[in-house]
N, C-alpha and C. Protein backbone atom coordinates (compact mmCIF):
# COMPACT_ATOMS: atom_id res chain seq x y z
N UNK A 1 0.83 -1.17 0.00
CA UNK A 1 0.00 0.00 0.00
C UNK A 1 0.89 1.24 0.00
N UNK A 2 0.20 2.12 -0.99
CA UNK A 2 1.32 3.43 -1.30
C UNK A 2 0.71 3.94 -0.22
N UNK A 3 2.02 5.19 0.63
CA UNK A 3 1.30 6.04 1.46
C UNK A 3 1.85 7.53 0.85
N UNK A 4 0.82 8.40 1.39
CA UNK A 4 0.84 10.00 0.55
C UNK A 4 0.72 10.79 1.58
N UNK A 5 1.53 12.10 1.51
CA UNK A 5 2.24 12.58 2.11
C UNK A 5 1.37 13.65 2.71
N UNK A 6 1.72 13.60 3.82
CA UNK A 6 0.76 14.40 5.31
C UNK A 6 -0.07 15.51 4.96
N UNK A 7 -1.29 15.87 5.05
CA UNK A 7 -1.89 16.94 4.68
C UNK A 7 -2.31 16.82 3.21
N UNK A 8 -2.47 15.77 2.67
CA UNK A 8 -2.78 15.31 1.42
C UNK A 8 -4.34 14.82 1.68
N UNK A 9 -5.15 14.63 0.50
CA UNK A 9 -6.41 13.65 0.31
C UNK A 9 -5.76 12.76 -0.68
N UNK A 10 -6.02 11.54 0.10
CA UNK A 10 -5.42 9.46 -1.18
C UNK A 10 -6.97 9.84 -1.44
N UNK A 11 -6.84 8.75 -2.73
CA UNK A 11 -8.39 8.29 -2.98
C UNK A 11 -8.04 7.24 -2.51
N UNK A 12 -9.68 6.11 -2.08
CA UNK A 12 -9.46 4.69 -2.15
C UNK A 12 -10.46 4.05 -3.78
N UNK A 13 -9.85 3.21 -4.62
CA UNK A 13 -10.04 2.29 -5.47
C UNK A 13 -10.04 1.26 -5.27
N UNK A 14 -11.14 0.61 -5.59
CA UNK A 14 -10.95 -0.80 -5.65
C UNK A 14 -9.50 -1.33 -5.16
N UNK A 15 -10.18 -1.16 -3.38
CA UNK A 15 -9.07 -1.64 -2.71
C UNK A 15 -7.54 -1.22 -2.87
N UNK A 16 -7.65 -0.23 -3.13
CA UNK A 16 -5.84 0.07 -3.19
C UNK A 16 -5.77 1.58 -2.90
N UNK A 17 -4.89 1.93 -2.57
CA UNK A 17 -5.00 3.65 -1.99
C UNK A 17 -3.83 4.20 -3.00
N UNK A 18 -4.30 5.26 -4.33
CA UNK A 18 -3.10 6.25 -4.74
C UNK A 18 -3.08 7.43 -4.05
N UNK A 19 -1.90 7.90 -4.30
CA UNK A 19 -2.09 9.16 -4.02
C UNK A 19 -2.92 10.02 -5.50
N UNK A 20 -3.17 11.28 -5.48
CA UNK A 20 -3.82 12.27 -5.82
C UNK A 20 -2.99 12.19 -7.19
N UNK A 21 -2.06 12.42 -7.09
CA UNK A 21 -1.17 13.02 -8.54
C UNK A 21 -0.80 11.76 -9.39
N UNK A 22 -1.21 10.46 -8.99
CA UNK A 22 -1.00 9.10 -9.70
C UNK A 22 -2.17 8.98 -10.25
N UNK A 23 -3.73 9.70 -10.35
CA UNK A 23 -4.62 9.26 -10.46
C UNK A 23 -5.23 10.50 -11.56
N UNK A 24 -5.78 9.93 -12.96
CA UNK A 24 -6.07 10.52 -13.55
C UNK A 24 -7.94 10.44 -13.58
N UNK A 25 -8.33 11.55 -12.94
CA UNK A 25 -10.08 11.47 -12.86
C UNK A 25 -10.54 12.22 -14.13
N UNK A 26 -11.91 11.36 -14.74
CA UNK A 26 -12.63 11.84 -15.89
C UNK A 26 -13.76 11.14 -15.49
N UNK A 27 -14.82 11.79 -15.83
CA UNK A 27 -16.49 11.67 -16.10
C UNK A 27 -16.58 11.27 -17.02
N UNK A 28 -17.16 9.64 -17.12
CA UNK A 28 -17.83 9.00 -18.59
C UNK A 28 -18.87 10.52 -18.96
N UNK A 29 -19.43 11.12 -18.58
CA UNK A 29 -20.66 11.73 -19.07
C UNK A 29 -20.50 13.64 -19.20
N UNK A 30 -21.13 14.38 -20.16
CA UNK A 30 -21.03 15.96 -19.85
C UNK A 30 -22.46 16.10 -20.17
N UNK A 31 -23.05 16.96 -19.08
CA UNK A 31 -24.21 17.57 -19.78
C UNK A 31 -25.14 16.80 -19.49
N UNK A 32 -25.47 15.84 -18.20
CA UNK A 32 -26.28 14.91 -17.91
C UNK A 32 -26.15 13.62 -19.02
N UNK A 33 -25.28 13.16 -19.81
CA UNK A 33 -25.56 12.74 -20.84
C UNK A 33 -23.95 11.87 -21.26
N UNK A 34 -23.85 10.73 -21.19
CA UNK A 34 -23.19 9.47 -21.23
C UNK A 34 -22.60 9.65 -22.60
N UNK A 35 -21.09 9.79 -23.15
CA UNK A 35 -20.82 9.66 -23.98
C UNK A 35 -19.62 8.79 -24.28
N UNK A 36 -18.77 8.29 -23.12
CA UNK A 36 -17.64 8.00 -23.58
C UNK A 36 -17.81 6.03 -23.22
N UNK A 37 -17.91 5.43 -24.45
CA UNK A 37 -18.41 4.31 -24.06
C UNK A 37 -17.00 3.27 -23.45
N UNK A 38 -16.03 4.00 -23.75
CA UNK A 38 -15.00 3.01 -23.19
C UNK A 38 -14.85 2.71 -21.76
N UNK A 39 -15.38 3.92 -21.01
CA UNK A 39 -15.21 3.75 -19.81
C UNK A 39 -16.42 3.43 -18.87
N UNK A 40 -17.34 3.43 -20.07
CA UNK A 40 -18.35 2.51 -19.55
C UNK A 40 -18.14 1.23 -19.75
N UNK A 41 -17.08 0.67 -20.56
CA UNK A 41 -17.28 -0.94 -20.54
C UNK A 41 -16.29 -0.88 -19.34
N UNK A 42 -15.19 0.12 -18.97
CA UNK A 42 -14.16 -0.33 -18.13
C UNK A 42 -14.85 -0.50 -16.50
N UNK A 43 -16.09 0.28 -16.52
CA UNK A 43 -17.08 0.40 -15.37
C UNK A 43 -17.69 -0.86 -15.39
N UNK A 44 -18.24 -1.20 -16.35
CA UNK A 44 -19.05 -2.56 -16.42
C UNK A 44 -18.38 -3.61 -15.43
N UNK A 45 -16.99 -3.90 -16.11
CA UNK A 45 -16.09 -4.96 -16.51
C UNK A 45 -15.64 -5.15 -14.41
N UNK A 46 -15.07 -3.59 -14.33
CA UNK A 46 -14.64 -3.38 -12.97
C UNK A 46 -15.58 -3.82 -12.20
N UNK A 47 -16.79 -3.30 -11.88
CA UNK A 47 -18.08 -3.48 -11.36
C UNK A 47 -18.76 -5.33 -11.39
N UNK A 48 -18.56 -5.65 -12.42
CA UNK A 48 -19.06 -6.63 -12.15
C UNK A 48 -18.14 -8.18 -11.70
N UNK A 49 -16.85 -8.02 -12.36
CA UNK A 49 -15.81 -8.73 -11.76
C UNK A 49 -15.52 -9.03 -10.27
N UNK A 50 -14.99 -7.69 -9.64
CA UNK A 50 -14.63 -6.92 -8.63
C UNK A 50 -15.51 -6.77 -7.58
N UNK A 51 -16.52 -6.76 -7.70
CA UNK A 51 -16.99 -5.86 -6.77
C UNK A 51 -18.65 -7.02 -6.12
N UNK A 52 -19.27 -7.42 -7.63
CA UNK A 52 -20.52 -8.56 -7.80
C UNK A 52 -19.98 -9.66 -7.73
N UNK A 53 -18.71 -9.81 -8.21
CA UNK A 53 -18.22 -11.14 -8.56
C UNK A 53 -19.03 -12.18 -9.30
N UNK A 54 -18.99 -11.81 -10.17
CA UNK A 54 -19.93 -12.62 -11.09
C UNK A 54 -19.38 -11.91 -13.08
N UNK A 55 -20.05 -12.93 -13.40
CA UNK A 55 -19.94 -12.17 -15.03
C UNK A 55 -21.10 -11.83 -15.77
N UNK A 56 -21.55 -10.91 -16.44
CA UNK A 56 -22.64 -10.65 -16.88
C UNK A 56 -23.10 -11.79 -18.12
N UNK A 57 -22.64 -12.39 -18.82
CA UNK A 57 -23.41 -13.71 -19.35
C UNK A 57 -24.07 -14.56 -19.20
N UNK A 58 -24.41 -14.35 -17.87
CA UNK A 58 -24.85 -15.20 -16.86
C UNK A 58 -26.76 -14.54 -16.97
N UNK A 59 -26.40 -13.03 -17.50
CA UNK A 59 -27.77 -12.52 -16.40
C UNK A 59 -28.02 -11.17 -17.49
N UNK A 60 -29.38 -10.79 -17.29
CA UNK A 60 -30.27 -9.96 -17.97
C UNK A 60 -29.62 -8.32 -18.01
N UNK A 61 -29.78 -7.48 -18.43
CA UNK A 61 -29.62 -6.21 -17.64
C UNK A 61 -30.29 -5.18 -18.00
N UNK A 62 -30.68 -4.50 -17.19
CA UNK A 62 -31.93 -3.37 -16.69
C UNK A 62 -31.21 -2.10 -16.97
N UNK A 63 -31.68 -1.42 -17.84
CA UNK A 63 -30.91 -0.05 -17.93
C UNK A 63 -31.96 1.17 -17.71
N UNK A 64 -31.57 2.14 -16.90
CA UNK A 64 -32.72 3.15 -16.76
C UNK A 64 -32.04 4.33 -17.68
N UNK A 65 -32.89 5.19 -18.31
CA UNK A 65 -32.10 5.95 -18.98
C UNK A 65 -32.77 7.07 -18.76
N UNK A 66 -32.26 8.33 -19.22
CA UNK A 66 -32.88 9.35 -18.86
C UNK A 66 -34.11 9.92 -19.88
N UNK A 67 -34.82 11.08 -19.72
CA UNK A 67 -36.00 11.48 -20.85
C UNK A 67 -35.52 12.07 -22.14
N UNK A 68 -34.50 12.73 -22.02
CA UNK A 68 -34.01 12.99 -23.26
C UNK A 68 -33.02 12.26 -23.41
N UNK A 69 -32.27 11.58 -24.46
CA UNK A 69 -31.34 10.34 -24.39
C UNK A 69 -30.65 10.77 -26.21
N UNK A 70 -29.97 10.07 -25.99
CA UNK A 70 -28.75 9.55 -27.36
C UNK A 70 -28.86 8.16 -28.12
N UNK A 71 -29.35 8.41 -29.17
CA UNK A 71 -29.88 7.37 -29.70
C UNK A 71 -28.66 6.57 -30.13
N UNK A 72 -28.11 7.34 -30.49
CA UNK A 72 -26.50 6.59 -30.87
C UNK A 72 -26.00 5.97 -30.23
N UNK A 73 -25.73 6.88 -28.95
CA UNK A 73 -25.04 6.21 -27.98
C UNK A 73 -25.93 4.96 -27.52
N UNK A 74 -27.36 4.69 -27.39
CA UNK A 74 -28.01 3.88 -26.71
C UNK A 74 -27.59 2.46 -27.85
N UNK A 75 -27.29 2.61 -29.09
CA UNK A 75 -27.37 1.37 -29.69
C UNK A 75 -25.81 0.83 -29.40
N UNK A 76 -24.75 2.03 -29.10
CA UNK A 76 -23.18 1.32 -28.80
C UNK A 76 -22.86 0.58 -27.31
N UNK A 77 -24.36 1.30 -26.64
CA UNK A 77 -24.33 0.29 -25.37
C UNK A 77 -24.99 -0.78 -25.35
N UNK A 78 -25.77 -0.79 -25.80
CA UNK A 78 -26.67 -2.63 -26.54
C UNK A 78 -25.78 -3.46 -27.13
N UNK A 79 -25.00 -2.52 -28.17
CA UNK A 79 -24.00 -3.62 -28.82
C UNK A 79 -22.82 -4.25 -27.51
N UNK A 80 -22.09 -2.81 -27.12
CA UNK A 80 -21.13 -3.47 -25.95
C UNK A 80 -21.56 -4.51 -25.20
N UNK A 81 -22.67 -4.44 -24.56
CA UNK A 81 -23.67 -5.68 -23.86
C UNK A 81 -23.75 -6.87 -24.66
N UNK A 82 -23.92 -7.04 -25.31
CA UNK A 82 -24.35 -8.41 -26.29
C UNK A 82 -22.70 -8.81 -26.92
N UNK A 83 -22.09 -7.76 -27.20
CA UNK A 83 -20.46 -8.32 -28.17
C UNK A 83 -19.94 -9.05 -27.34
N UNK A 84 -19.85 -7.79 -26.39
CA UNK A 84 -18.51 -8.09 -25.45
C UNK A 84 -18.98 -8.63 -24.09
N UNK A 85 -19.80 -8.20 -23.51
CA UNK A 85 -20.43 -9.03 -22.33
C UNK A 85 -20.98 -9.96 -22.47
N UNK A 86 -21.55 -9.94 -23.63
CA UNK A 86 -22.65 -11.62 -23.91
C UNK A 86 -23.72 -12.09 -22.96
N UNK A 87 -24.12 -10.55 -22.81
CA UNK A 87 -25.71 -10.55 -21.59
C UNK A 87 -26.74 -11.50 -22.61
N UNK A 88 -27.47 -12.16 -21.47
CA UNK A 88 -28.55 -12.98 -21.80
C UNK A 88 -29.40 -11.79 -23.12
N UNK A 89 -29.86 -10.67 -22.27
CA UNK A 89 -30.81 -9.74 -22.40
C UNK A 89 -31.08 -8.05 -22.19
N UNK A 90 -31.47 -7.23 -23.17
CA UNK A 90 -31.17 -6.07 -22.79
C UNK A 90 -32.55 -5.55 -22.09
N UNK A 91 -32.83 -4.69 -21.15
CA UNK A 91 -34.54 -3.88 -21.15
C UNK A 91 -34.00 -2.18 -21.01
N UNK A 92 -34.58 -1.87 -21.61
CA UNK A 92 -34.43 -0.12 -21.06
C UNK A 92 -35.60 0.19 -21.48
N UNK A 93 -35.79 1.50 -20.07
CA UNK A 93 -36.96 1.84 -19.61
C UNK A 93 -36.30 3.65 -19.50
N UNK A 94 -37.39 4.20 -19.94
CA UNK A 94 -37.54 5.85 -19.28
C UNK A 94 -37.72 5.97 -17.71
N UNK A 95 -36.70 6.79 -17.20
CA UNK A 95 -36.56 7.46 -15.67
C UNK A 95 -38.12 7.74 -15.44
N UNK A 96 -39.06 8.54 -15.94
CA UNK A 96 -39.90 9.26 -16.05
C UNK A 96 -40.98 7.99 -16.03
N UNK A 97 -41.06 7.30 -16.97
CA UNK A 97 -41.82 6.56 -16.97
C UNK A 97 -41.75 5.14 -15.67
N UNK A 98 -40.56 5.18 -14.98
CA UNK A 98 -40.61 4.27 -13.99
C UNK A 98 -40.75 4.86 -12.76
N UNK A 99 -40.85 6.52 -13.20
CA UNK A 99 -41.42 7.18 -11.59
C UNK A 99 -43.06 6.59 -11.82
N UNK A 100 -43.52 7.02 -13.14
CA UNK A 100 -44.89 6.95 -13.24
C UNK A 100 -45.85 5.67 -12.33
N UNK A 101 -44.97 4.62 -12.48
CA UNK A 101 -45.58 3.20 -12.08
C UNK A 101 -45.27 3.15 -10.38
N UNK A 102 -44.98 4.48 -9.50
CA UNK A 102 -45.18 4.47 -8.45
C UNK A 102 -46.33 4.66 -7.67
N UNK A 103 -46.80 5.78 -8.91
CA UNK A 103 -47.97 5.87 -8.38
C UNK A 103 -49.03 5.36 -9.22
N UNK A 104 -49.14 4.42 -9.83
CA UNK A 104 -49.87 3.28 -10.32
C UNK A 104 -50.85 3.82 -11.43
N UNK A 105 -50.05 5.06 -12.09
CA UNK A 105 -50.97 5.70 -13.06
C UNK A 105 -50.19 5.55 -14.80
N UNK A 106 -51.20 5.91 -15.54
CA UNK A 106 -50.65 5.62 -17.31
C UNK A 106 -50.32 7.10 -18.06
N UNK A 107 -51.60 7.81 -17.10
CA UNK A 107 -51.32 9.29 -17.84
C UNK A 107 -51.24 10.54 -16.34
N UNK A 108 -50.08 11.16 -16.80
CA UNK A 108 -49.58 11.81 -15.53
C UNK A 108 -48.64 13.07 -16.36
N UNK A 109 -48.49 14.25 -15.57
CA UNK A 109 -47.07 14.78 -16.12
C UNK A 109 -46.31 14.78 -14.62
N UNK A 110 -45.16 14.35 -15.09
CA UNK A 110 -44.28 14.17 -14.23
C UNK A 110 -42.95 15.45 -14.25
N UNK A 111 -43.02 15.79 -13.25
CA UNK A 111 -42.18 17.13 -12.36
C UNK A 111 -40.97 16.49 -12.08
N UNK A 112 -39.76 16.24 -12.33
CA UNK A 112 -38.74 15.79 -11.40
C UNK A 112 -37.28 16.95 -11.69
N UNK A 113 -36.96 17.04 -9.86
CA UNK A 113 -36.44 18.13 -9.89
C UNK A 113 -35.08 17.52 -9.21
N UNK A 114 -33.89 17.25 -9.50
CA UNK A 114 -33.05 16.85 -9.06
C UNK A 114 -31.93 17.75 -8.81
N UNK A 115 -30.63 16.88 -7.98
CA UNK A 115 -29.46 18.33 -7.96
C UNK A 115 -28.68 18.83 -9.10
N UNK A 116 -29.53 18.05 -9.97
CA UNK A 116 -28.17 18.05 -10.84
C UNK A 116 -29.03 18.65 -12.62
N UNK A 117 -30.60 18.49 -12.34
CA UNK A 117 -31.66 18.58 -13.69
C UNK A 117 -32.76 18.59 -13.07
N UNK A 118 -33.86 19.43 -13.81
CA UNK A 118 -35.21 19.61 -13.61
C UNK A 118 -35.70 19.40 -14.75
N UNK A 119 -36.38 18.46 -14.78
CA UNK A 119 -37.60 18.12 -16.26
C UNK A 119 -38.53 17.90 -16.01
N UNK A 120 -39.43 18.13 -16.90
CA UNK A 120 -40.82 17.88 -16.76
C UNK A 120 -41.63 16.96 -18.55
N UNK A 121 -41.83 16.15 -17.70
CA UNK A 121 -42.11 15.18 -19.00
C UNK A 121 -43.75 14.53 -18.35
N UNK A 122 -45.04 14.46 -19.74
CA UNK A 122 -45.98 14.15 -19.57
C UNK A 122 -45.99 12.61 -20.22
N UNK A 123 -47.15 11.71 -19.66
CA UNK A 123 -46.63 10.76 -19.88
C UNK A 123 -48.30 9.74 -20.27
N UNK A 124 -48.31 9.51 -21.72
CA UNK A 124 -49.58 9.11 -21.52
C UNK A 124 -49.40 7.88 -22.22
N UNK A 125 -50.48 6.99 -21.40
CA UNK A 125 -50.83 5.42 -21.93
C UNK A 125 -49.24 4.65 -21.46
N UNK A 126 -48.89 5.15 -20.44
CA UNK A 126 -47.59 4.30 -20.04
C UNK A 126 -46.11 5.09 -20.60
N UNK A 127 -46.57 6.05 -21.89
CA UNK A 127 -45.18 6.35 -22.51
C UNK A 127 -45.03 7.65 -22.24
N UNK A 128 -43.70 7.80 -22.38
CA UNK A 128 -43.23 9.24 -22.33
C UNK A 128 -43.24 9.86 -23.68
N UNK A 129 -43.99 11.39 -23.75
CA UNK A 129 -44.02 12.31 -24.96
C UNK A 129 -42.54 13.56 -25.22
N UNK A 130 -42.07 12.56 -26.16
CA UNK A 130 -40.49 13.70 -26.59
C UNK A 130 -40.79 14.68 -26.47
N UNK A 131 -41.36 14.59 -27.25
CA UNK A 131 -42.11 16.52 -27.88
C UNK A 131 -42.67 17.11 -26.41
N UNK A 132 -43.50 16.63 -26.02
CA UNK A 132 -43.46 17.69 -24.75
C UNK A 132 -43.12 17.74 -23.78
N UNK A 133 -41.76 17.13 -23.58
CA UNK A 133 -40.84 17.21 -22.70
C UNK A 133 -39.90 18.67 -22.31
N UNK A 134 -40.02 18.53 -21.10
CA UNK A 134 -39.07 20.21 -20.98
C UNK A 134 -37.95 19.41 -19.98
N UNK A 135 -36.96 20.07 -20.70
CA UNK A 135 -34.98 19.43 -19.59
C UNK A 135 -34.80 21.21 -19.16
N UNK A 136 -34.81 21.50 -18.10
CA UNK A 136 -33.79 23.17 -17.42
C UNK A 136 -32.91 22.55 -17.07
């Protein structure tokens, strides 16, 4: 175990402590919005090895995504899943639309105000409407 020098912040990683200046930090995502798919497979891979101990070929996977989304990007993460993980199965579901089924309704507009995004998306017969969706 590296140790770092007094009056410092280490991160801890998957079990191992760097110091600060050994460690290069980046956000898979800008803008509420997932773009860099490599380090989503390196997340996958880490995450499910490491941490689940298990391998995803084994098992289904549930993706929640947000109301406004990347169509592009959504098909390079289906593919990564199926190429390279060799998941049984993909499902993705709208954020918006899986608040909806809390409160056991089909047509609703849904308010959600988070720290990070406020949208407001209406939602009828179970689905979410693009078009009259608002992202602040």
């Amino acid at each position: 175990m590296m140790e770092s020098p007094p009056n410092s912040l280490s991160l801890m990683d998957f079990g191992m402590l760097y110091p600060p200046n050994a460690l290069k930090i980046s956000s898979p995502s800008q803008k509420e919005m997932v773009n860099d798919i490599d380090a989503i497979e390196f997340m996958l891979r880490e995450i499910s090895t490491k941490k689940l101990y298990t391998d995803l070929q084994n098992h289904h996977v549930f993706l929640v995504e947000p109301p406004i989304h990347n169509r592009d990007f959504r098909m390079k993460l289906v593919e990564l899943l199926f190429e390279k993980f060799k998941v049984r199965g993909v499902f993705m579901h709208k954020a918006p639309v899986l608040s909806s089924y809390v409160f056991a309704k089909e047509n609703l507009i849904l308010l959600d105000s988070g720290a990070y995004h406020t949208y407001c998306v209406p939602i009828q017969d179970g689905y979410a409407n693009n078009k009259g969706s608002l992202f602040i």
